[in-house]
C-alpha atoms as a PDB file:
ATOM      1  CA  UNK A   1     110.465  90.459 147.364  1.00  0.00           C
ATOM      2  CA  UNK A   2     109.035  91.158 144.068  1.00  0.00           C
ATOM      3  CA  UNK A   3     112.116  89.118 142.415  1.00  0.00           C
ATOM      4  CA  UNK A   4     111.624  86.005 144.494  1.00  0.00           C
ATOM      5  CA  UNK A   5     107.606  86.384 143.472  1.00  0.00           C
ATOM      6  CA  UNK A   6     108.014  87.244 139.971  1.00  0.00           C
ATOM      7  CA  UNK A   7     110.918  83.895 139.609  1.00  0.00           C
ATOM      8  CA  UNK A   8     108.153  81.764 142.006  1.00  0.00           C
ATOM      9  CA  UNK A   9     105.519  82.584 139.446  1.00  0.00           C
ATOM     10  CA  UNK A  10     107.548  81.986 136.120  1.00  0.00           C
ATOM     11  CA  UNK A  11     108.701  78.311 137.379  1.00  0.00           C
ATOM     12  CA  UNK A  12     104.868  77.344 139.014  1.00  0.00           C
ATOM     13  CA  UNK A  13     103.087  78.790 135.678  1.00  0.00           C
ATOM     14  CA  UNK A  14     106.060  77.189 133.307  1.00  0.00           C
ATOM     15  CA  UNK A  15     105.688  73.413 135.377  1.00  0.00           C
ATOM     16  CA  UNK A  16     102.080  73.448 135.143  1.00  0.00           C
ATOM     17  CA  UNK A  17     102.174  74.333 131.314  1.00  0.00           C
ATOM     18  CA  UNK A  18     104.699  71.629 130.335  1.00  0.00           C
ATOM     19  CA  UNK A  19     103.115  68.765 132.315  1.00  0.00           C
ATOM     20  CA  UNK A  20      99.491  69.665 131.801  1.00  0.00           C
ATOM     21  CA  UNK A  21      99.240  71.428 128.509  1.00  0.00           C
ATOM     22  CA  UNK A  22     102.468  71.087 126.460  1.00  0.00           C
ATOM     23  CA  UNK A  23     102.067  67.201 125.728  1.00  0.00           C
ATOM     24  CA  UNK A  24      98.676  67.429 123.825  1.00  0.00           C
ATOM     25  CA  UNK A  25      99.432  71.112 122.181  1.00  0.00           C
ATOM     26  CA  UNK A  26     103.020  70.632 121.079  1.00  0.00           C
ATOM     27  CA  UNK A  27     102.154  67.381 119.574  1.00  0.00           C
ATOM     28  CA  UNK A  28      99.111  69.018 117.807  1.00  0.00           C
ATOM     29  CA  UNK A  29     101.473  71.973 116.588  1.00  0.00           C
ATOM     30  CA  UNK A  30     104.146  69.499 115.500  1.00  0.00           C
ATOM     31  CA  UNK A  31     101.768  67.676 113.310  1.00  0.00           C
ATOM     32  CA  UNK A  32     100.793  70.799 111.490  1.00  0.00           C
ATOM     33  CA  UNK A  33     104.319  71.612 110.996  1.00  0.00           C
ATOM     34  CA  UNK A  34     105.796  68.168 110.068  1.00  0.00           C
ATOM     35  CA  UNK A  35     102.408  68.167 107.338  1.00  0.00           C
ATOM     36  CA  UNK A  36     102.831  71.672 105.990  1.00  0.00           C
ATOM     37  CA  UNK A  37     106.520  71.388 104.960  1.00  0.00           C
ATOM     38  CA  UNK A  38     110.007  69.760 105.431  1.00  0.00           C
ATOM     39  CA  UNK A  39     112.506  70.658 108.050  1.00  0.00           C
ATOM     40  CA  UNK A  40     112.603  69.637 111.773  1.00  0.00           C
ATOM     41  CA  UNK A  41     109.519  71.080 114.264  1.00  0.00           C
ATOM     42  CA  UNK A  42     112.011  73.173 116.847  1.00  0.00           C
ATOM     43  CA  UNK A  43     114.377  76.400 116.305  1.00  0.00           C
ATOM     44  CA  UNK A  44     117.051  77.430 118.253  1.00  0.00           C
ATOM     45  CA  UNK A  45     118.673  80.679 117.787  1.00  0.00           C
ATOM     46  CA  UNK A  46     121.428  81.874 120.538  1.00  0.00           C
ATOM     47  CA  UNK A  47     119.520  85.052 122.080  1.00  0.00           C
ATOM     48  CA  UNK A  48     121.310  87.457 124.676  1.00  0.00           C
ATOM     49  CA  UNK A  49     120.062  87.496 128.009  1.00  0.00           C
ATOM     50  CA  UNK A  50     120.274  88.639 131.712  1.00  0.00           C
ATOM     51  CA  UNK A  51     122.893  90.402 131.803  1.00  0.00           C
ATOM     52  CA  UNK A  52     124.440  89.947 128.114  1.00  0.00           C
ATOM     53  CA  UNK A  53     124.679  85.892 129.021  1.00  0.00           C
ATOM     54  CA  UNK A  54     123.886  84.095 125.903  1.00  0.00           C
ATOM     55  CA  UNK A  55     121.391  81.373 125.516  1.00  0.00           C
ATOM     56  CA  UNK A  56     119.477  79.220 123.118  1.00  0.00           C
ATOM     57  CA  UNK A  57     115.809  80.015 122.674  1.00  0.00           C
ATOM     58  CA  UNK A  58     113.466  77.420 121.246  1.00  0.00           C
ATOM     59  CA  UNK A  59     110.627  78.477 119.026  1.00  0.00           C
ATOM     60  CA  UNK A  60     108.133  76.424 116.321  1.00  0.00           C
ATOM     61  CA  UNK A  61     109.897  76.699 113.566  1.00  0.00           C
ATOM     62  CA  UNK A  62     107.343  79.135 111.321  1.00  0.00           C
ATOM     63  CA  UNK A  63     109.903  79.192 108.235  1.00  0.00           C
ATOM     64  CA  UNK A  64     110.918  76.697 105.172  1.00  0.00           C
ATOM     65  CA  UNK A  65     113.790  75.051 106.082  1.00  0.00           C
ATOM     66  CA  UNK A  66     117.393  76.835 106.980  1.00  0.00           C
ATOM     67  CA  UNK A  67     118.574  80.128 108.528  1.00  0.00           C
ATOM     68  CA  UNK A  68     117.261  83.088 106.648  1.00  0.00           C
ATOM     69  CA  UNK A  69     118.119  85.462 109.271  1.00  0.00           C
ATOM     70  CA  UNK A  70     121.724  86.403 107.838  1.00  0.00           C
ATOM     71  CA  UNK A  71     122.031  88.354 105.251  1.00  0.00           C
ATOM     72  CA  UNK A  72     125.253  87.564 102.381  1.00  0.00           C
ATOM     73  CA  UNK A  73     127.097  90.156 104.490  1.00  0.00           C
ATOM     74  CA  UNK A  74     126.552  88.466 107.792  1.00  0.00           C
ATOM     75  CA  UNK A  75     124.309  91.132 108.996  1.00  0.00           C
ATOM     76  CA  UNK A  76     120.723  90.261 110.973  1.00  0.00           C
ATOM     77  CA  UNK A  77     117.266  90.959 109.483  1.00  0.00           C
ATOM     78  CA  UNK A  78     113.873  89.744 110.420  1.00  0.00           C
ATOM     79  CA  UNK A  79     111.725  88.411 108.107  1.00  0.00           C
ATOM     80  CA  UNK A  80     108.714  89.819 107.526  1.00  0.00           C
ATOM     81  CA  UNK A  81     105.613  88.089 107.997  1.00  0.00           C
ATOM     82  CA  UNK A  82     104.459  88.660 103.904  1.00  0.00           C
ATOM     83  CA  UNK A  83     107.862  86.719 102.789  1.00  0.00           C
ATOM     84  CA  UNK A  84     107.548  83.751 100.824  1.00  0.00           C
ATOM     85  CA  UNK A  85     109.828  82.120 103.269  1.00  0.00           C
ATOM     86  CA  UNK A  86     107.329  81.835 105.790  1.00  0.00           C
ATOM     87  CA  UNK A  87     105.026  78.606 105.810  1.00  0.00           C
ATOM     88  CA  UNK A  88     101.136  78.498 105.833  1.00  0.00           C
ATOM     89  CA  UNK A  89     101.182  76.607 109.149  1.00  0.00           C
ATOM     90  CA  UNK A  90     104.216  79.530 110.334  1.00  0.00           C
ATOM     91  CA  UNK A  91     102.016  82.255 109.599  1.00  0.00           C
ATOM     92  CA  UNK A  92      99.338  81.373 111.947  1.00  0.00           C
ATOM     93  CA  UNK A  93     101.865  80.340 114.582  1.00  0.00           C
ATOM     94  CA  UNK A  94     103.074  83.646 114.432  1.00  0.00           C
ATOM     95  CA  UNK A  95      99.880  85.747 114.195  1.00  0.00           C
ATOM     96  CA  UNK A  96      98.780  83.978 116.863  1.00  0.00           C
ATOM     97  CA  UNK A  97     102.259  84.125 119.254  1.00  0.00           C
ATOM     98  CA  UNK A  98     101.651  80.117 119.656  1.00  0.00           C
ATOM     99  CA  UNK A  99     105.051  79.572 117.890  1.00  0.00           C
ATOM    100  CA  UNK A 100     106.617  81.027 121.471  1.00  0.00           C
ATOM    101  CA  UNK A 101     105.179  78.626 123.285  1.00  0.00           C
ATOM    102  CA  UNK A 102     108.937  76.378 123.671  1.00  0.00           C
ATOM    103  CA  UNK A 103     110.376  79.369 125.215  1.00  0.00           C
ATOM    104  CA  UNK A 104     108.586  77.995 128.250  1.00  0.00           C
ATOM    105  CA  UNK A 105     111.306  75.835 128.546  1.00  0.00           C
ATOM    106  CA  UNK A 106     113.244  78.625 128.552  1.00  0.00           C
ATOM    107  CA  UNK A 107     111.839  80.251 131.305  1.00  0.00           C
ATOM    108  CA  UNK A 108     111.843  76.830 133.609  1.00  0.00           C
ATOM    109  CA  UNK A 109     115.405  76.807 133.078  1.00  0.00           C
ATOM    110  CA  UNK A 110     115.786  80.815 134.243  1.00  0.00           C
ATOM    111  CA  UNK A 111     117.015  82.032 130.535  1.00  0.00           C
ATOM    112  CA  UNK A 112     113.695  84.082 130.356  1.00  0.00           C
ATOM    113  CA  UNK A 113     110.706  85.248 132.529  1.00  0.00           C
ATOM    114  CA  UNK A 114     107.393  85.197 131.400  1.00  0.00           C
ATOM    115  CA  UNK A 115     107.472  88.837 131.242  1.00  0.00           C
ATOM    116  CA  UNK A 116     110.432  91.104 130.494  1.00  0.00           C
ATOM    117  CA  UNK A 117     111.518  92.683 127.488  1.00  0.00           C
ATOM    118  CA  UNK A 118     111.645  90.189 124.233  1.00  0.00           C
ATOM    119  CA  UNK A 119     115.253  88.919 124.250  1.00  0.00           C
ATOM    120  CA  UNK A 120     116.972  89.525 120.505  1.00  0.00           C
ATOM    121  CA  UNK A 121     119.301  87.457 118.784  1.00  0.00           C
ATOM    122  CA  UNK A 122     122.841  87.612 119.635  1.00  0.00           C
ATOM    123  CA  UNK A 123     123.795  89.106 115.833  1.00  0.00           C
ATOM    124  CA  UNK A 124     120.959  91.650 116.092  1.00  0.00           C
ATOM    125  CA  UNK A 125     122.516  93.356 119.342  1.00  0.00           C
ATOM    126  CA  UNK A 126     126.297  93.455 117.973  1.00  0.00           C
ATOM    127  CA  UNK A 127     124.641  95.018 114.798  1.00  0.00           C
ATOM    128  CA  UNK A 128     121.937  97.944 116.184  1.00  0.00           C
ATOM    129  CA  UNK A 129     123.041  97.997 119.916  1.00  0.00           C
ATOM    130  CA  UNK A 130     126.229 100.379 119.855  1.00  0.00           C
ATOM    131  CA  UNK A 131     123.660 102.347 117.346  1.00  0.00           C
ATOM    132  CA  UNK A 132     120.973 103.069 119.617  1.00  0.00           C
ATOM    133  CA  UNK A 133     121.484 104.840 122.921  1.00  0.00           C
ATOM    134  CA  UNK A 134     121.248 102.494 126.481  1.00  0.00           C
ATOM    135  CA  UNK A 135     120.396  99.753 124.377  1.00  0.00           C
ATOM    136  CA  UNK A 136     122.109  97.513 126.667  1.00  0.00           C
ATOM    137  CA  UNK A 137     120.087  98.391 129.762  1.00  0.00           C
ATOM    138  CA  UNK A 138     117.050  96.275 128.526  1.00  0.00           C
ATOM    139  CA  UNK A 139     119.787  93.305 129.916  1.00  0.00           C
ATOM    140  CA  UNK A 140     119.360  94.557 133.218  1.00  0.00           C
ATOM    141  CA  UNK A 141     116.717  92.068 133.737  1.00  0.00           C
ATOM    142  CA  UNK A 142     115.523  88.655 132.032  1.00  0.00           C
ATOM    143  CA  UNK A 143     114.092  88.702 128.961  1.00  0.00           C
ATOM    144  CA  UNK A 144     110.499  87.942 128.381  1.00  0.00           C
ATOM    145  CA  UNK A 145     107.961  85.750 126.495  1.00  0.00           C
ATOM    146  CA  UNK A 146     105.864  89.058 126.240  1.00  0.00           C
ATOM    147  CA  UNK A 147     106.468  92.886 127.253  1.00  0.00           C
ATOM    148  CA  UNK A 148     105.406  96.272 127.616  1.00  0.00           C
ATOM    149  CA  UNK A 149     106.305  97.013 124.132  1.00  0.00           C
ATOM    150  CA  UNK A 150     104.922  94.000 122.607  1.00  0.00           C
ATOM    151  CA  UNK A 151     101.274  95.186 124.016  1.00  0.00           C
ATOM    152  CA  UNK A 152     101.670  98.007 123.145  1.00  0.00           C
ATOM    153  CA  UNK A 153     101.757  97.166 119.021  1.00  0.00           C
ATOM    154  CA  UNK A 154     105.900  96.848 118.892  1.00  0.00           C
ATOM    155  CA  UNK A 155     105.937  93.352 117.802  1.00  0.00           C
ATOM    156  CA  UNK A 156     107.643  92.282 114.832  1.00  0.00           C
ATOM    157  CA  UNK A 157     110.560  93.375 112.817  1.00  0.00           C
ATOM    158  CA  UNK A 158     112.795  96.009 114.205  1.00  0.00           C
ATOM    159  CA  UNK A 159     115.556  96.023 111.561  1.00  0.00           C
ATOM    160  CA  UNK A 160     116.286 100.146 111.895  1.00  0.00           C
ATOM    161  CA  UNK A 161     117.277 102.417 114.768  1.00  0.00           C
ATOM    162  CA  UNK A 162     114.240 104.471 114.422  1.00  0.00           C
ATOM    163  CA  UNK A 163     112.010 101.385 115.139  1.00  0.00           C
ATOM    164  CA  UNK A 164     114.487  99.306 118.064  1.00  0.00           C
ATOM    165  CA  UNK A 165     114.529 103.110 119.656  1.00  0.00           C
ATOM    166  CA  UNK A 166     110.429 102.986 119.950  1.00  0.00           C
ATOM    167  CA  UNK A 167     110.878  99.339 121.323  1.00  0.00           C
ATOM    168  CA  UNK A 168     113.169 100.387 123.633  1.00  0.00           C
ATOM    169  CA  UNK A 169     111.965 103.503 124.980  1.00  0.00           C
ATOM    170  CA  UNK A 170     109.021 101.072 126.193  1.00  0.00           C
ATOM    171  CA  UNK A 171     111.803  98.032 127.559  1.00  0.00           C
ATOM    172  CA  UNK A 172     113.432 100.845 129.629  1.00  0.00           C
ATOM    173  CA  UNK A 173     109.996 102.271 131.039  1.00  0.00           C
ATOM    174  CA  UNK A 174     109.132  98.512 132.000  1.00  0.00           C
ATOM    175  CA  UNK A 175     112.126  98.225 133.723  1.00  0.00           C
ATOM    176  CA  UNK A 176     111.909 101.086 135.670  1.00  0.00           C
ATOM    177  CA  UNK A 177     108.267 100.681 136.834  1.00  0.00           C
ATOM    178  CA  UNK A 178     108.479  97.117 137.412  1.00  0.00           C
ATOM    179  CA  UNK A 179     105.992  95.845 139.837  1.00  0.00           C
ATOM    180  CA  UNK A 180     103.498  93.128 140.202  1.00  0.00           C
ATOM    181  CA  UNK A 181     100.797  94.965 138.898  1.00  0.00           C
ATOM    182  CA  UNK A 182     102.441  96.143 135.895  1.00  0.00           C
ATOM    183  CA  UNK A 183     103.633  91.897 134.884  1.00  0.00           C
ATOM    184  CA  UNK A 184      99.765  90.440 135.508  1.00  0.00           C
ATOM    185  CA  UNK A 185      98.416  93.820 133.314  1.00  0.00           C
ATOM    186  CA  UNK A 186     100.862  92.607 130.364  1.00  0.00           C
ATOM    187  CA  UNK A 187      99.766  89.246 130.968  1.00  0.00           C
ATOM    188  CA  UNK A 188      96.309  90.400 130.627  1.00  0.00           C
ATOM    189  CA  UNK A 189      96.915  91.855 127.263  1.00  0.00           C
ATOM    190  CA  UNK A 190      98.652  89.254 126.422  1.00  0.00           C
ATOM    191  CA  UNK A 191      96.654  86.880 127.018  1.00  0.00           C
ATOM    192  CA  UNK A 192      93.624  89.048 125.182  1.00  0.00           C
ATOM    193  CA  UNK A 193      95.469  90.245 122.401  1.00  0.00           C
ATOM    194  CA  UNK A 194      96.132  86.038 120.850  1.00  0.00           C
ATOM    195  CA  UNK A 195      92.780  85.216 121.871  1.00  0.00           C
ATOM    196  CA  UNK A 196      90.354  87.533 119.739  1.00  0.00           C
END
């Protein structure tokens, strides 16, 4: 029951977002992002998902044009939110989560949920996963916009084991204590957290 609730919510809050409050916001965002530098307004990046199923998330892009992600070796890193490859306008997007809000689509289409833990690029998990103990459990369930760990200050880069083993000691307590409760308390936080 609390799977067919959880999917009726994500599709009911992601419909009423994209009709009602996606045209006049992502058209706002875009503008800020066409003004503040060259490159297109979208990202896509192939993510894992539910049950290591690839897929394409969308985000604003936040960074100056190209994939910075890959190092000369072909290994991941995120960049951190001081580099000089960041924008002005991409710096605010991501202090203030709003470059996320594509994934939307996402979560209409049933890659992601609205909450769940935050789904990593597809390089990143072939890289730290056979590193870091269960690591592959946090695909037991969709992958969210926001998470346990996320509210609870684990946003951001998580280019060592040390760090991706705090995230996911939180992504494996989520899953395990999943419940209504527990998704609109995130929200909450969420929601709070962007907003002050």
């Amino acid at each position: 029951m609390y799977k067919i609730l959880k999917r009726f919510f994500d599709i009911l809050a992601s419909s009423i977002f994209l009709v009602l409050i996606a045209p006049w916001l992502f058209l706002i965002i875009s503008l800020i992002i066409k003004v503040d530098s060259k490159g297109p307004v979208f990202y896509k990046q192939k993510r894992s998902g539910y049950k290591k199923k690839y897929f394409i998330l969308y985000k604003f892009r936040t960074m100056v044009q190209g994939d910075h992600s890959i190092d000369n070796q072909g290994r991941y890193h995120e960049i951190a939110i001081d580099s000089n490859k960041i924008t002005k306008a991409g710096r605010f997007l991501r202090r203030t989560g709003l470059d996320e809000l594509p994934q939307f689509v996402n979560i209409l289409l049933g890659n992601m949920s609205i909450i769940g833990p935050r789904p990593h690029p597809a390089v990143m998990d072939r890289g730290l996963g056979p590193k870091v103990n269960n690591y592959f459990k946090r695909l037991d369930v969709r992958p969210g916009l926001t998470g346990w760990a996320q509210v609870n200050s684990l946003r951001g880069p998580a280019n060592n084991i040390k760090t991706m083993s705090k995230r996911l000691e939180y992504d494996l307590w989520y899953i395990d204590h999943q419940s209504i409760y527990l998704d609109i308390k995130i929200l909450l936080r969420t929601i709070f957290r962007n907003t002050i």
